[in-house]
Protein backbone atom coordinates (compact mmCIF):
# COMPACT_ATOMS: atom_id res chain seq x y z
CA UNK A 1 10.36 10.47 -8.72
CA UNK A 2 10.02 9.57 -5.01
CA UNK A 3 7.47 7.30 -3.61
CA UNK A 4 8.04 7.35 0.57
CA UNK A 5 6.18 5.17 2.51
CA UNK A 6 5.63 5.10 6.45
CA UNK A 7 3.82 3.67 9.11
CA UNK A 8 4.96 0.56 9.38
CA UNK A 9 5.50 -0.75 13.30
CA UNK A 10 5.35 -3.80 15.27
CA UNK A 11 1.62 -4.27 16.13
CA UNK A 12 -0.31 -7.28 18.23
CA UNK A 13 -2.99 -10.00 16.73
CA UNK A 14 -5.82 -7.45 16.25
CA UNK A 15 -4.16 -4.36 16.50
CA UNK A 16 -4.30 -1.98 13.41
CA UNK A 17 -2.13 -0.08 11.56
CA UNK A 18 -2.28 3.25 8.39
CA UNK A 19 0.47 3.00 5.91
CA UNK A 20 1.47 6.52 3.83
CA UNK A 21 2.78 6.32 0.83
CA UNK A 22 3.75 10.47 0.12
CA UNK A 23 4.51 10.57 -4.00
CA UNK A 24 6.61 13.44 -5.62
CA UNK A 25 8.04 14.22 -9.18
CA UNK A 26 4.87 12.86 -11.12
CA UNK A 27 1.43 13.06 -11.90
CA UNK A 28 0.01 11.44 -8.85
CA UNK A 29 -3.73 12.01 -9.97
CA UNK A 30 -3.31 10.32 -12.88
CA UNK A 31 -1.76 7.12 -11.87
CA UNK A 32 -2.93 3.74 -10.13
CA UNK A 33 -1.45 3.40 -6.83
CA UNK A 34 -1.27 0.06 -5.40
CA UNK A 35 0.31 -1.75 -2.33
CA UNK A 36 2.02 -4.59 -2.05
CA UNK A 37 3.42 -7.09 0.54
CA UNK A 38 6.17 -9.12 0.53
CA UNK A 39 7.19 -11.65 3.41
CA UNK A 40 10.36 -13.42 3.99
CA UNK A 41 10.55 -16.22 1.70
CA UNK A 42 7.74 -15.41 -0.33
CA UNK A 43 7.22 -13.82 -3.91
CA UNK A 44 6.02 -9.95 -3.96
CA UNK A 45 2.20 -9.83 -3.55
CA UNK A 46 -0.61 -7.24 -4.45
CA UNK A 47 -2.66 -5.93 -1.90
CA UNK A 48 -4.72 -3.50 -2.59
CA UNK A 49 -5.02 -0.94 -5.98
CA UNK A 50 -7.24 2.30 -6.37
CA UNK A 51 -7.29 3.96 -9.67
CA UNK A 52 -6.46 7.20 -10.82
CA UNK A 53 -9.04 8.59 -12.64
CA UNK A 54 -12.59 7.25 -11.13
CA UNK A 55 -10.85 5.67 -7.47
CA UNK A 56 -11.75 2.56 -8.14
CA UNK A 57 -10.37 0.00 -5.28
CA UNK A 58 -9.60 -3.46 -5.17
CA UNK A 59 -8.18 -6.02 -2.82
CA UNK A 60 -6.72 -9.71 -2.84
CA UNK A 61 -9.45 -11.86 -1.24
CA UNK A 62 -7.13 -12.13 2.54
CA UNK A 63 -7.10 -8.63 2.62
CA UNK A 64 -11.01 -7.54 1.77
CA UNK A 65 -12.96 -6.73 5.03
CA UNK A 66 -10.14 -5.30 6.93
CA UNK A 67 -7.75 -3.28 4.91
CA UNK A 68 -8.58 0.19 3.16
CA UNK A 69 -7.04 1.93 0.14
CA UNK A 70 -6.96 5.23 -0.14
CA UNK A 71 -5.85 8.12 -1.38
CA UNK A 72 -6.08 12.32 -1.05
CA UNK A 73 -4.45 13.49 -4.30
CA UNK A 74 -4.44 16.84 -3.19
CA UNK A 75 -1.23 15.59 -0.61
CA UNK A 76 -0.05 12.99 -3.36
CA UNK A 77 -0.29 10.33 -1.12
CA UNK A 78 -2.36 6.91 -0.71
CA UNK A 79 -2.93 5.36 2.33
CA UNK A 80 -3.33 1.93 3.90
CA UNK A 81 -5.27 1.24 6.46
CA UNK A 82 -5.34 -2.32 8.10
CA UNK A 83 -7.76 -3.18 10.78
CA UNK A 84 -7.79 -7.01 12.93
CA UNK A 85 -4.05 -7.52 12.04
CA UNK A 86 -2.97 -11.43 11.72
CA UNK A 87 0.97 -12.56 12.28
CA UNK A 88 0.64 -13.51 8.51
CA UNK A 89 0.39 -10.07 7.89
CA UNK A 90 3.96 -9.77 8.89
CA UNK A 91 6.30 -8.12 5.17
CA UNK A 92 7.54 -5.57 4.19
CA UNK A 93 4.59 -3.05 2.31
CA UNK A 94 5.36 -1.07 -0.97
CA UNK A 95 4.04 1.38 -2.55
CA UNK A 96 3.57 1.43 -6.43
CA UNK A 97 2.87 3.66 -8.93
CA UNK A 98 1.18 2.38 -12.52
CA UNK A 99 -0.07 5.24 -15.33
CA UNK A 100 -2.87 3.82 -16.41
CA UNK A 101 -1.87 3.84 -20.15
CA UNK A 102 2.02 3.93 -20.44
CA UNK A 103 4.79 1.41 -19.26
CA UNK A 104 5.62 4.07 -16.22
CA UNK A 105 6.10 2.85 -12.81
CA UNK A 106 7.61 3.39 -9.44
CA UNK A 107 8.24 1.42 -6.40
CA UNK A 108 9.05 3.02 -3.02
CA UNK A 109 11.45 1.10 -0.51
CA UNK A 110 9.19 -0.12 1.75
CA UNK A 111 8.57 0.06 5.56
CA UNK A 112 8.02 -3.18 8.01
CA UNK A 113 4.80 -3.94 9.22
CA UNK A 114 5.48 -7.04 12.13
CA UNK A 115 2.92 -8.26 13.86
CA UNK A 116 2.84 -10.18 16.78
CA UNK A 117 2.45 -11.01 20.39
């Protein structure tokens, strides 16, 4: 199982920024993918989720209005697309993998997003 993520840059106030998260050696239709943030200092947080079966999305509250889950499961990968970018914005993203049933999941090893001026 592989989950890769890229993207991640060093972006101004306002600037924006797609995350990929390209998923191998599993059923990537089949399971939630999520994002996740974690900045220095601070506890792992969820971002953003979209569901395997029906594509449902949601977001944490910061995040709704300018960030965008999605995902093309004919490449088996999600994306993450983040519009009006703050400096708290600044962690490291992951990429997860939940089945929607089972215990399974997968974390990839996440790529820096830094904003600032």
């Amino acid at each position: 199982v592989h989950l890769v993520e890229s993207g991640g840059d060093l972006v101004q106030p306002g600037g924006s920024l797609r995350l990929s998260c390209a998923a191998s050696g599993f059923t990537f239709r089949v399971f939630d993918m999520s994002w996740y943030r974690q900045a220095p200092g601070k506890e792992r947080e969820l971002v953003a989720v979209i569901t395997g079966l029906s594509g449902t999305t949601n977001y944490a509250d910061s995040m709704k209005g300018r960030f965008t889950i999605s995902r093309d499961n004919a490449k088996n990968t999600v994306y993450l697309q983040m519009n009006n970018l703050k400096p708290e914005d600044t962690a490291v993203y992951y990429c997860h993998a939940q089945h929607p049933i089972a215990t399974f999941n997968y974390w990839g090893q996440g790529t820096q997003v830094t904003v600032s001026s």
